[in-house]
Every structure is written in C-alpha cells, then in structure tokens.
Protein backbone atom coordinates (compact mmCIF):
# COMPACT_ATOMS: atom_id res chain seq x y z
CA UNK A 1 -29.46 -19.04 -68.97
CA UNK A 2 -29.21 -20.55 -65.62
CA UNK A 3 -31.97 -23.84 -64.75
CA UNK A 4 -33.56 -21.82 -62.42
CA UNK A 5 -34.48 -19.41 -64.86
CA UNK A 6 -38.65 -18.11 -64.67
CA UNK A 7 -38.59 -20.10 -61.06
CA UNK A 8 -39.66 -18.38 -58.08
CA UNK A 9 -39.27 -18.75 -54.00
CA UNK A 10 -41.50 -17.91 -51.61
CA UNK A 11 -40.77 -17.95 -47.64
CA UNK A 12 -43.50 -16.83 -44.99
CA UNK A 13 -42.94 -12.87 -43.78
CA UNK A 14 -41.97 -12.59 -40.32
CA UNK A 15 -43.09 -9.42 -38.26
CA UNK A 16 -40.37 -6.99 -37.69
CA UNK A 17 -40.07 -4.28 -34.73
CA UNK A 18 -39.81 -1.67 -37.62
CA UNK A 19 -43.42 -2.60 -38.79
CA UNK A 20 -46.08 0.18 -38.92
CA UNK A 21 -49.42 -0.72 -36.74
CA UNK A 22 -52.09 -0.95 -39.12
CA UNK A 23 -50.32 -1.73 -42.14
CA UNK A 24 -50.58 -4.41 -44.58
CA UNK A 25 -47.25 -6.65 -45.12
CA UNK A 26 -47.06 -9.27 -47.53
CA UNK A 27 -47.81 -12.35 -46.14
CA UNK A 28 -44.76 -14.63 -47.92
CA UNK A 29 -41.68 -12.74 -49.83
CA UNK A 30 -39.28 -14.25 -51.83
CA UNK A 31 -36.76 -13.78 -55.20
CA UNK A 32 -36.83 -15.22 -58.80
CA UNK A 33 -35.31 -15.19 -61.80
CA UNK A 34 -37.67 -14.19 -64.83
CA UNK A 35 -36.48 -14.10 -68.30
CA UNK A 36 -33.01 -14.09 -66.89
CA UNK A 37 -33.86 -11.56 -65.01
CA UNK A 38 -33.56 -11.35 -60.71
CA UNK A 39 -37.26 -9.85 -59.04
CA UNK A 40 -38.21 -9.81 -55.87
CA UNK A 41 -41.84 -11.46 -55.35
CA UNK A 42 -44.83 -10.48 -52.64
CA UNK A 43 -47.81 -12.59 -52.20
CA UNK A 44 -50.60 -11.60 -49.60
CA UNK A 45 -52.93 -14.16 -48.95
CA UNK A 46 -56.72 -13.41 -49.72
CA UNK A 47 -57.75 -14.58 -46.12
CA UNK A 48 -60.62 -11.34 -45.83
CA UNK A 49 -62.08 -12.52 -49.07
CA UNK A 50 -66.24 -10.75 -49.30
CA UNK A 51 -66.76 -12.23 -52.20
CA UNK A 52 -66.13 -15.37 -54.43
CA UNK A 53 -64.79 -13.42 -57.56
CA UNK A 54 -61.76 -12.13 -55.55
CA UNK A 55 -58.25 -14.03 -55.89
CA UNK A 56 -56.76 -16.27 -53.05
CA UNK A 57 -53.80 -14.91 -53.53
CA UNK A 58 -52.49 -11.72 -54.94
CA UNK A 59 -48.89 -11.79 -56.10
CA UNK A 60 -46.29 -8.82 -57.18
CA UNK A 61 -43.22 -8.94 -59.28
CA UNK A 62 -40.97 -5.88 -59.13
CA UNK A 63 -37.45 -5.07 -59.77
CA UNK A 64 -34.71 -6.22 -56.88
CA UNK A 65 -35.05 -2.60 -54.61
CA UNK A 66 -31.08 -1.62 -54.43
CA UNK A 67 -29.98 -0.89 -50.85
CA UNK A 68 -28.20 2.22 -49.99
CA UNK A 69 -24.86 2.66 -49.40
CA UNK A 70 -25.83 4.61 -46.12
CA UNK A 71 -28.29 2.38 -44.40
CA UNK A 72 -27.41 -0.82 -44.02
CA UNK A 73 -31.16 -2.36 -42.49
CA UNK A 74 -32.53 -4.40 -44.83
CA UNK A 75 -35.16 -2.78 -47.46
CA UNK A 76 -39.22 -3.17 -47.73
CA UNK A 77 -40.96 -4.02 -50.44
C-alpha cells in the first residue's frame, strides 16, 4: 500500500471553452487513492444554500473515466 493511500486532492475547476451555458461544473476536481484504489473526486460548493439542513459541500467519488483511444481532449466528469 502506498502512504498516500485513502488521501485525496482537490484543485479549483477552471472554465473551459468546451463548457455548456447553463450547466453545473464542479467547483474543485481532483484524484485519490481509496483502499488502494485510484478515483477521481468532484466537490461543488453549496454557495445557493435555501436552507440550513443542506451540506456546504457536496462531494463525488467515482471510478478514474478511461480516455479513448480516438479523442485525445481531456474527459468530464
């Protein structure tokens, strides 16, 4: 197991010319390893909060997206 195993790193999204007007990007993106296993991490901050109850931060873990041997651009979450 490596030391930075269940560690995660988080780096503030910048807007790309591919984005889609109106849709919601995450607002940091990152990578981790968890359980010795690589994920890719989004966290959108909760900055339109209407109520106390909801979460400051919402965060997803998924599986690393593999990129196709065709397209080279970098993938989305």
């Amino acid at each position: 197991m490596s030391d930075y195993d269940n560690q995660l790193g988080l780096w503030k999204r910048q807007p790309k010319d591919t984005d889609e007007p109106g849709k919601k990007y995450p607002n940091y993106t990152g990578n981790g390893m968890v359980d010795g296993k690589r994920k890719q991490i989004a966290a959108w901050l909760g900055i339109n909060k209407t109520k106390d109850t909801q979460p400051d931060i919402n965060i997803k873990v998924s599986d690393p997206q593999e990129k196709s041997q065709s397209n080279n651009e970098e993938q989305p979450f």
